[in-house]
C-alpha atoms as a PDB file:
ATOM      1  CA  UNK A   1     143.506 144.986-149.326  1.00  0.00           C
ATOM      2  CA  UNK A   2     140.264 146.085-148.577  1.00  0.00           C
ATOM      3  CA  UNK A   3     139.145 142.725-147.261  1.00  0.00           C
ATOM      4  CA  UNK A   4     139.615 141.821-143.724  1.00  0.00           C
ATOM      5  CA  UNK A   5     140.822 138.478-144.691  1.00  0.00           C
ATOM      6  CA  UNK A   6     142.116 137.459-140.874  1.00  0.00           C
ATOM      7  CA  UNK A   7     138.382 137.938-139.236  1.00  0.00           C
ATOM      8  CA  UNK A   8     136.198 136.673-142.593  1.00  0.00           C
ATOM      9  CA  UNK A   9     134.561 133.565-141.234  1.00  0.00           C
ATOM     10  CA  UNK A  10     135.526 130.394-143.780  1.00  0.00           C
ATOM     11  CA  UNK A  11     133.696 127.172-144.337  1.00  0.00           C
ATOM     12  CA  UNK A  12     137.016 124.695-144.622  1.00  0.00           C
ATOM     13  CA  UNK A  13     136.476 121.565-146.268  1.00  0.00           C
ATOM     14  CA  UNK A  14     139.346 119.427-146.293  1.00  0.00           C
ATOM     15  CA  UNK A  15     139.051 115.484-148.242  1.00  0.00           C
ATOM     16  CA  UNK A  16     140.682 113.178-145.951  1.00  0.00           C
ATOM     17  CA  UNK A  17     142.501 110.856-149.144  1.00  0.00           C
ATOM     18  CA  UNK A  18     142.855 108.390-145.793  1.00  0.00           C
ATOM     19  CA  UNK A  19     139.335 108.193-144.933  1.00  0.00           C
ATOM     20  CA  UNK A  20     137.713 109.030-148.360  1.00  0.00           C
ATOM     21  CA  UNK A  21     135.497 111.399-145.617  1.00  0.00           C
ATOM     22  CA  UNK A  22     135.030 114.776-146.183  1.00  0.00           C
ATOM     23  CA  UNK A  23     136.384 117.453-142.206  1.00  0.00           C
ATOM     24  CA  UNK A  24     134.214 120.192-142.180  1.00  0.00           C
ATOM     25  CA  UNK A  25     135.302 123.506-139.890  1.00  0.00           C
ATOM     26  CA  UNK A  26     134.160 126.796-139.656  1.00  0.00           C
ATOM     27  CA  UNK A  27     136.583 129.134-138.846  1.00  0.00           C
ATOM     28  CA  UNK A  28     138.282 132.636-138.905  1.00  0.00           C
ATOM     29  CA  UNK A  29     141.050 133.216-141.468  1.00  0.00           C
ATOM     30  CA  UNK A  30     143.530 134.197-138.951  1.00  0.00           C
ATOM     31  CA  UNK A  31     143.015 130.572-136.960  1.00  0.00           C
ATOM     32  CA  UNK A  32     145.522 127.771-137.822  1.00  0.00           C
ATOM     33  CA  UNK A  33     144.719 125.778-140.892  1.00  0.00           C
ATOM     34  CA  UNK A  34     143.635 122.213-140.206  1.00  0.00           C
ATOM     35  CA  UNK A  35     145.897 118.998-140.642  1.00  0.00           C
ATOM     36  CA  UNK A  36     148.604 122.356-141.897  1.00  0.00           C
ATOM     37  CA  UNK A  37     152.034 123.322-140.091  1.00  0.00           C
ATOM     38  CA  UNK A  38     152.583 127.360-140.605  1.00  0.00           C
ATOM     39  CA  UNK A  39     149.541 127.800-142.435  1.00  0.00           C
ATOM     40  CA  UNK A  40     146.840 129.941-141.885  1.00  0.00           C
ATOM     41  CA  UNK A  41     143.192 129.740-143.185  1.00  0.00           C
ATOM     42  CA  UNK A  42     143.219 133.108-144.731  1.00  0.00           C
ATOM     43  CA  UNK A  43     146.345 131.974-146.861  1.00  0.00           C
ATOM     44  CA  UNK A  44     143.966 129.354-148.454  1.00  0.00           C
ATOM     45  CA  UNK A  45     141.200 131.717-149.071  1.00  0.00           C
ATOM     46  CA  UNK A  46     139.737 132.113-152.681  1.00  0.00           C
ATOM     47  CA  UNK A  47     140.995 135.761-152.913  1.00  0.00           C
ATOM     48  CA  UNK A  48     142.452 137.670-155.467  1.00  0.00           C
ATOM     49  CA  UNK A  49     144.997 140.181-154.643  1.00  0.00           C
ATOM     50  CA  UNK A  50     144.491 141.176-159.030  1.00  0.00           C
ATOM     51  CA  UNK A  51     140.918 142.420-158.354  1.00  0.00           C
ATOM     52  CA  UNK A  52     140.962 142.836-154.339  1.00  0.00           C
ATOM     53  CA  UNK A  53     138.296 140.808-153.900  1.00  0.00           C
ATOM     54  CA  UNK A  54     137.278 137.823-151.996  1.00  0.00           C
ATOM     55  CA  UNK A  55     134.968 135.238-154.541  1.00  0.00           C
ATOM     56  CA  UNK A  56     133.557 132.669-152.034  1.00  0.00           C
ATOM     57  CA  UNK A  57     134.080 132.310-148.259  1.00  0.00           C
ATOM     58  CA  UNK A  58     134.989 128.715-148.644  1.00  0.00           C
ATOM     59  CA  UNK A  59     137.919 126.578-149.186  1.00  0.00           C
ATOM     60  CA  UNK A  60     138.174 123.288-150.713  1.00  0.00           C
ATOM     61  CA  UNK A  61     141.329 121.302-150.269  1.00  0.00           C
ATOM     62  CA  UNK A  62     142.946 117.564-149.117  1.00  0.00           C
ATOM     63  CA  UNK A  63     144.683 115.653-146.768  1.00  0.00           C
ATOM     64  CA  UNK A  64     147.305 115.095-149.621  1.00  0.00           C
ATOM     65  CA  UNK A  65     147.915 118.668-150.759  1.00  0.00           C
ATOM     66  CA  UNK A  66     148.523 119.964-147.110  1.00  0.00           C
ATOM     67  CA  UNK A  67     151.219 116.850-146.462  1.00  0.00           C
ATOM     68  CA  UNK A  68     152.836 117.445-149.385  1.00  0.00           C
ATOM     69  CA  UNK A  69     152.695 121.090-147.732  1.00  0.00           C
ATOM     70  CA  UNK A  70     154.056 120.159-144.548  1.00  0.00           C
ATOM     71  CA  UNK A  71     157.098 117.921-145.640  1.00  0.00           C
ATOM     72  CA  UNK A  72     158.079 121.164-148.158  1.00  0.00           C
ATOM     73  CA  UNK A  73     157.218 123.423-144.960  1.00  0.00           C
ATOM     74  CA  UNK A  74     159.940 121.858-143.069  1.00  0.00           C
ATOM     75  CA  UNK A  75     162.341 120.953-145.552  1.00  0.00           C
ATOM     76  CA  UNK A  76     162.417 124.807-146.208  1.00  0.00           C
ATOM     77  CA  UNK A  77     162.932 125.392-142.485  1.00  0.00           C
ATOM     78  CA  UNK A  78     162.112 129.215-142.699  1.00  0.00           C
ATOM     79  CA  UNK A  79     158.710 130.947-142.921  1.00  0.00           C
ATOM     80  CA  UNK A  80     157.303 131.409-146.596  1.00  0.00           C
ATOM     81  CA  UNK A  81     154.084 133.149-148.004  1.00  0.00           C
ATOM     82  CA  UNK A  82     151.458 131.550-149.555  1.00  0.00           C
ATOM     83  CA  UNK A  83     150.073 133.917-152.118  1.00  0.00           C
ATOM     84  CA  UNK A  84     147.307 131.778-154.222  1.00  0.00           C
ATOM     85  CA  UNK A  85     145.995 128.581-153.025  1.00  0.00           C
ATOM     86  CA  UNK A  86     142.087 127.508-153.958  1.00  0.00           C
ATOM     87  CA  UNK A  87     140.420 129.157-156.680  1.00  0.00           C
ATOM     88  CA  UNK A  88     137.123 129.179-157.984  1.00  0.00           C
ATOM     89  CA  UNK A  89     136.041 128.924-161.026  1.00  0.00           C
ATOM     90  CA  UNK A  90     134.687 132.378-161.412  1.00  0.00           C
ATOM     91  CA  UNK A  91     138.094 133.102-160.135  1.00  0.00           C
ATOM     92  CA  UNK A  92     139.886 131.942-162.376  1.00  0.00           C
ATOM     93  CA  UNK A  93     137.981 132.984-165.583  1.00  0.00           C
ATOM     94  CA  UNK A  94     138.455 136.383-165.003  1.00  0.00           C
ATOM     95  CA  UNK A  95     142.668 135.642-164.179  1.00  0.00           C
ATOM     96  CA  UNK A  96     142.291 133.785-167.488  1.00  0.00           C
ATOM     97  CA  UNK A  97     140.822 136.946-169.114  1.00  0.00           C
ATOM     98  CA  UNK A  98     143.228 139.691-167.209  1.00  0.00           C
ATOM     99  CA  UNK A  99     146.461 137.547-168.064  1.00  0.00           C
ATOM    100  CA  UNK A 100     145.240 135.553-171.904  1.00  0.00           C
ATOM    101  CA  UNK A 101     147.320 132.587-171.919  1.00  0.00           C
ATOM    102  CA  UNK A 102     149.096 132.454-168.925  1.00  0.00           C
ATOM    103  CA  UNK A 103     146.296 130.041-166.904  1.00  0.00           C
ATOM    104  CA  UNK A 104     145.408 126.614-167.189  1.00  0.00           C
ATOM    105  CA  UNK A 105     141.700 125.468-168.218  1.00  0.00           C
ATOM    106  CA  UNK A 106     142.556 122.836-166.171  1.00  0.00           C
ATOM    107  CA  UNK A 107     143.770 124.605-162.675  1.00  0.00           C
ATOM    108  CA  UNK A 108     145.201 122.549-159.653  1.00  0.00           C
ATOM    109  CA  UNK A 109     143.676 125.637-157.661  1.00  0.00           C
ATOM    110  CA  UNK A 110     140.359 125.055-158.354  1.00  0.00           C
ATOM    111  CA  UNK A 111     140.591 121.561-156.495  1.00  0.00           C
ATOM    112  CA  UNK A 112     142.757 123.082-153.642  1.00  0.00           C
ATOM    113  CA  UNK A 113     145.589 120.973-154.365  1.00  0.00           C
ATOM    114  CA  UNK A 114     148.015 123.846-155.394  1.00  0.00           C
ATOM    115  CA  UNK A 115     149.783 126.472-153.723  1.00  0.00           C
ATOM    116  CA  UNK A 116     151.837 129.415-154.941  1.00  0.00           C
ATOM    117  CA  UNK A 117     154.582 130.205-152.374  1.00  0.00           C
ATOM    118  CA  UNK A 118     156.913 133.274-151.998  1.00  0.00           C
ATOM    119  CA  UNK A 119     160.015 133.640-149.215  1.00  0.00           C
ATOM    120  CA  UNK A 120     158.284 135.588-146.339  1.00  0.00           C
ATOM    121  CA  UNK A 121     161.084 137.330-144.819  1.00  0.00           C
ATOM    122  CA  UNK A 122     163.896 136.868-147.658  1.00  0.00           C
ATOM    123  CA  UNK A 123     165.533 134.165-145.755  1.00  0.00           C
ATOM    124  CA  UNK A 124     165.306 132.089-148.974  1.00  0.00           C
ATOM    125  CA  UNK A 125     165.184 132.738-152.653  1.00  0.00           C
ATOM    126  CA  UNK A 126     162.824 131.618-155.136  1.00  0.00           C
ATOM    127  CA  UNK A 127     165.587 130.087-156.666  1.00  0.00           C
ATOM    128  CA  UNK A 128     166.225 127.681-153.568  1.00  0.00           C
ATOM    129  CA  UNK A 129     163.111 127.043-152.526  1.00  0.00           C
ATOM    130  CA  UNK A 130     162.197 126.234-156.219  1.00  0.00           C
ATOM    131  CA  UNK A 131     164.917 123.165-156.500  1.00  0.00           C
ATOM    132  CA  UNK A 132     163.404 122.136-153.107  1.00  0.00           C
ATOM    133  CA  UNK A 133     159.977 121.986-154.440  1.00  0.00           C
ATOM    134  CA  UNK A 134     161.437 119.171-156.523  1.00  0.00           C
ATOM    135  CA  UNK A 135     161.688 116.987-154.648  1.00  0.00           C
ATOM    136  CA  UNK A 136     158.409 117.094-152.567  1.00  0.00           C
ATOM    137  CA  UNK A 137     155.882 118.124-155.131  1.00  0.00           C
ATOM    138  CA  UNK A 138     154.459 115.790-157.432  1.00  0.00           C
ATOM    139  CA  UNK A 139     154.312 119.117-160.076  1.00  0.00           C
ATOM    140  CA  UNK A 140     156.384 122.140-159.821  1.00  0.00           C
ATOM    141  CA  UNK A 141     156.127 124.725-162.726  1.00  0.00           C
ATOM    142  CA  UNK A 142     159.401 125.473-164.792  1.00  0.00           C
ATOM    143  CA  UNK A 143     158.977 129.213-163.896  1.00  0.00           C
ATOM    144  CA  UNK A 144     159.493 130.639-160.910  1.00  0.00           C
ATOM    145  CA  UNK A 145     160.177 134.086-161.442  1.00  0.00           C
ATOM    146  CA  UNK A 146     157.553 135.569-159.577  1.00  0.00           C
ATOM    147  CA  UNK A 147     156.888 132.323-157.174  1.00  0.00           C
ATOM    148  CA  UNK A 148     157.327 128.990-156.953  1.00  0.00           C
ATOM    149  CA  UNK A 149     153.958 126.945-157.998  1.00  0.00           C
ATOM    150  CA  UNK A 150     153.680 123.024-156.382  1.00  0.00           C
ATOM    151  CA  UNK A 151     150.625 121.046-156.973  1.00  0.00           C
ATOM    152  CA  UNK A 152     149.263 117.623-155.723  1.00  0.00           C
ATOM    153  CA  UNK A 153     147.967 116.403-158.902  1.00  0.00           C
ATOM    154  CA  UNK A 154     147.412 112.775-159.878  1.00  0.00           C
ATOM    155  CA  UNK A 155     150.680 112.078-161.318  1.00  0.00           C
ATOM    156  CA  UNK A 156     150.989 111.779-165.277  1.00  0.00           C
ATOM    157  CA  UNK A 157     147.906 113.831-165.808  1.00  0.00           C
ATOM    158  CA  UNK A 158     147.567 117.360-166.656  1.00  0.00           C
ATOM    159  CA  UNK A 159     143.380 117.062-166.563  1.00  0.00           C
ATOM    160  CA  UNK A 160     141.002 116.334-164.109  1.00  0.00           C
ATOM    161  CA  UNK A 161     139.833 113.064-163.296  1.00  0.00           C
ATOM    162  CA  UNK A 162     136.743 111.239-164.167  1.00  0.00           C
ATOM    163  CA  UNK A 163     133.930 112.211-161.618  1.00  0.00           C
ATOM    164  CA  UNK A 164     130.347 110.054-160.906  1.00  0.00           C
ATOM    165  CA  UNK A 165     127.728 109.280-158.998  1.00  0.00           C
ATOM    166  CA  UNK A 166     128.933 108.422-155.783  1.00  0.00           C
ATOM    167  CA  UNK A 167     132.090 110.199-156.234  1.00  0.00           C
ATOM    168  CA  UNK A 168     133.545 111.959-153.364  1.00  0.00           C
ATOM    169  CA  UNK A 169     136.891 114.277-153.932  1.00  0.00           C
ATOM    170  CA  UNK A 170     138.052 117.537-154.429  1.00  0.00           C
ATOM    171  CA  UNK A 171     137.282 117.512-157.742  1.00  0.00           C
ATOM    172  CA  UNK A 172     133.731 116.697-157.149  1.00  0.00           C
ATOM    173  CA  UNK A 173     134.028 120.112-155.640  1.00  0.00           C
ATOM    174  CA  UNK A 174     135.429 121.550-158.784  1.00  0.00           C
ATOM    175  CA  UNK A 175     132.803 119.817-161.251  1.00  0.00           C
ATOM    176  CA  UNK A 176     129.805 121.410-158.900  1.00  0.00           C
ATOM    177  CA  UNK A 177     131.252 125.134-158.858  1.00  0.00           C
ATOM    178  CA  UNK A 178     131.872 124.507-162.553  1.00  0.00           C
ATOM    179  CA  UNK A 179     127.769 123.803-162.929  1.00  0.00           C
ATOM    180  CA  UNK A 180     126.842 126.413-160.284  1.00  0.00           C
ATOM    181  CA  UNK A 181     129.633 128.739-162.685  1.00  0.00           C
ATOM    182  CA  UNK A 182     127.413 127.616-165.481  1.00  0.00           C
ATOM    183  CA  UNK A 183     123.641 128.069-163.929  1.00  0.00           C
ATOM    184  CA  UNK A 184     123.320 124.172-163.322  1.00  0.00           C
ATOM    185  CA  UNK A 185     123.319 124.591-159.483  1.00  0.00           C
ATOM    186  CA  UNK A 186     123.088 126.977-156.532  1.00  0.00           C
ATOM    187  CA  UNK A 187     126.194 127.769-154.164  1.00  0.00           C
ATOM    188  CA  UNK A 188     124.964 125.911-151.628  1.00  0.00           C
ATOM    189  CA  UNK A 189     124.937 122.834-153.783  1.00  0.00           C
ATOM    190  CA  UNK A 190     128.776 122.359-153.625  1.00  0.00           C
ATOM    191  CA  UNK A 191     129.654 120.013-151.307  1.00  0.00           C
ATOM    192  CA  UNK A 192     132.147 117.846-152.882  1.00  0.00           C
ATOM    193  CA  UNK A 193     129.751 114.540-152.701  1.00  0.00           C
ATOM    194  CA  UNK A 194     128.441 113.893-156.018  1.00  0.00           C
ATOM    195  CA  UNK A 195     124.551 112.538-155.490  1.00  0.00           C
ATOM    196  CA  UNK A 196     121.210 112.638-156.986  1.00  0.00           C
ATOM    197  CA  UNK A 197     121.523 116.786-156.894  1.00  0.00           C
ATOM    198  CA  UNK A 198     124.663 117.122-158.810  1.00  0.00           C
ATOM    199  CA  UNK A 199     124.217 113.427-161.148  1.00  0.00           C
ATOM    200  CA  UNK A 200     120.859 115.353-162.458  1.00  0.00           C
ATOM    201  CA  UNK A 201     122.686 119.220-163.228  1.00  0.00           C
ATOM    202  CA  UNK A 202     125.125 117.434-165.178  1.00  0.00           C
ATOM    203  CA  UNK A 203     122.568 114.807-167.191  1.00  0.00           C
ATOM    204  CA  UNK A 204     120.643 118.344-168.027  1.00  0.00           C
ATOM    205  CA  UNK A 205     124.353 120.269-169.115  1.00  0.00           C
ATOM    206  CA  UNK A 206     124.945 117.078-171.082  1.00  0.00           C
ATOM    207  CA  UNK A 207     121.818 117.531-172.941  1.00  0.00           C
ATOM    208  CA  UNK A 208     121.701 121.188-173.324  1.00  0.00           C
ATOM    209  CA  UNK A 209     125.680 121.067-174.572  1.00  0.00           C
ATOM    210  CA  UNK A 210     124.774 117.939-176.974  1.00  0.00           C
ATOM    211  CA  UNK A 211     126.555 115.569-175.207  1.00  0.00           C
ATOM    212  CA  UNK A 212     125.916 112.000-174.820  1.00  0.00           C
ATOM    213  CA  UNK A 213     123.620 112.291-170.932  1.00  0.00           C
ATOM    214  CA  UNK A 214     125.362 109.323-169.056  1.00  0.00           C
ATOM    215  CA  UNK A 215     125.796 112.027-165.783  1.00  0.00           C
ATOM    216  CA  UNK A 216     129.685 110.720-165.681  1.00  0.00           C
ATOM    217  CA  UNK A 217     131.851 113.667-166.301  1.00  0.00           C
ATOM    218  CA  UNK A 218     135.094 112.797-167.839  1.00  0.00           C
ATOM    219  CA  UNK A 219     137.141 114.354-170.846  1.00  0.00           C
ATOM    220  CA  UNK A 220     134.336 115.688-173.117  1.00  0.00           C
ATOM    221  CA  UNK A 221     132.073 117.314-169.987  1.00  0.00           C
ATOM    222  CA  UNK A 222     134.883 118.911-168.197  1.00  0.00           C
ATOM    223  CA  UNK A 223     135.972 120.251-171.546  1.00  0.00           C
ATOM    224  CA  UNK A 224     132.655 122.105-171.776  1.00  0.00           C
ATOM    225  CA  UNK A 225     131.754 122.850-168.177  1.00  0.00           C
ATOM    226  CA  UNK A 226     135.191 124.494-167.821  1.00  0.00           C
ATOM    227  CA  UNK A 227     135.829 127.996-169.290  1.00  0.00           C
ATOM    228  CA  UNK A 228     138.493 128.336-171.797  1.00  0.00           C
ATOM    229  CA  UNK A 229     141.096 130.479-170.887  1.00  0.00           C
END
């Protein structure tokens, strides 16, 4: 890893589902994770180990992703990896394009509300921590050959929600590094609030993509803002 991942400073911004307010820290990789037992900021970084490179130096994620965390944390009672958390959607474009087929259009990771865990010291398989995840995940994928996968996704839905003006979530997040992905905004844009800024990028992709320019972004917008994969 040619990326000193433990001293990169990280913006962390972390939805609190409680509060509907968005915690804002800045702070070293190697610093504990906010609101997160046994979790480190670096482990949450949008990284990829495939191209050893770091995409952004910020992290989106939410009070209800890093619970869920933190019950399975403990349940496991030994120290485990994580190996992907939040992804961006550059990120995951070029996964999509490296490994054809094997990643969703529709990623947990790019809202910050998945994790892909490993045993740290091999005092657990992925076998048992797997049939675990079960139980305190509201998704676990079927394969865990290579790691276990547990998301925080709004149960009964493998898409991302409907997103608007006033609109404050993770998946704001997602829909404005989709339009920055896309030309619509600038980095700095993404903030996870949706407001005038990100209501008038997606009225212009709407027209540009010839769809109907309401600035609401539900099935038909995400479709097209996101890359296939």
């Amino acid at each position: 890893m040619s990326t000193d991942l433990k001293n990169t400073i990280f913006s962390v911004n972390i939805f609190n589902t409680n509060t509907s307010q968005w915690e804002r820290y800045t702070l070293k990789g190697l610093e504990p994770m906010p609101k997160a037992e046994n979790l480190s900021v670096y482990e949450l970084a949008d990284y990829s180990s495939d191209f050893d490179k770091l995409y952004t130096t910020y992290i989106f994620t939410d009070t209800k992703t890093l619970n869920q965390w933190n019950n399975y944390r403990k349940a496991i009672g030994t120290p485990i990896r994580v190996t992907r958390a939040y992804c961006s959607v550059k990120h995951n474009k070029d996964l999509a394009s490296k490994y054809p087929g094997q990643v969703a259009k529709y990623s947990q990771h790019m809202a910050g509300k998945a994790l892909d865990m490993v045993p740290y010291y091999g005092n657990i398989t992925l076998e048992q921590m797997y049939k675990i995840a079960l139980s305190y995940w509201i998704f676990v994928e079927p394969d865990y050959s290579s790691h276990v996968h547990g998301d925080a996704r709004d149960p009964g839905s493998p898409y991302y929600p409907i997103v608007q003006y006033g609109s404050q979530n993770v998946y704001v997040a997602t829909c404005q590094d989709a339009l920055y992905y896309n030309g619509y905004l600038t980095l700095t844009d993404i903030d996870g609030i949706f407001g005038d800024i990100t209501k008038n990028a997606v009225i212009k992709f709407q027209k540009d993509h010839n769809l109907t320019p309401d600035g609401i972004v539900g099935s038909q917008t995400w479709s097209a803002l996101l890359p296939d994969t």
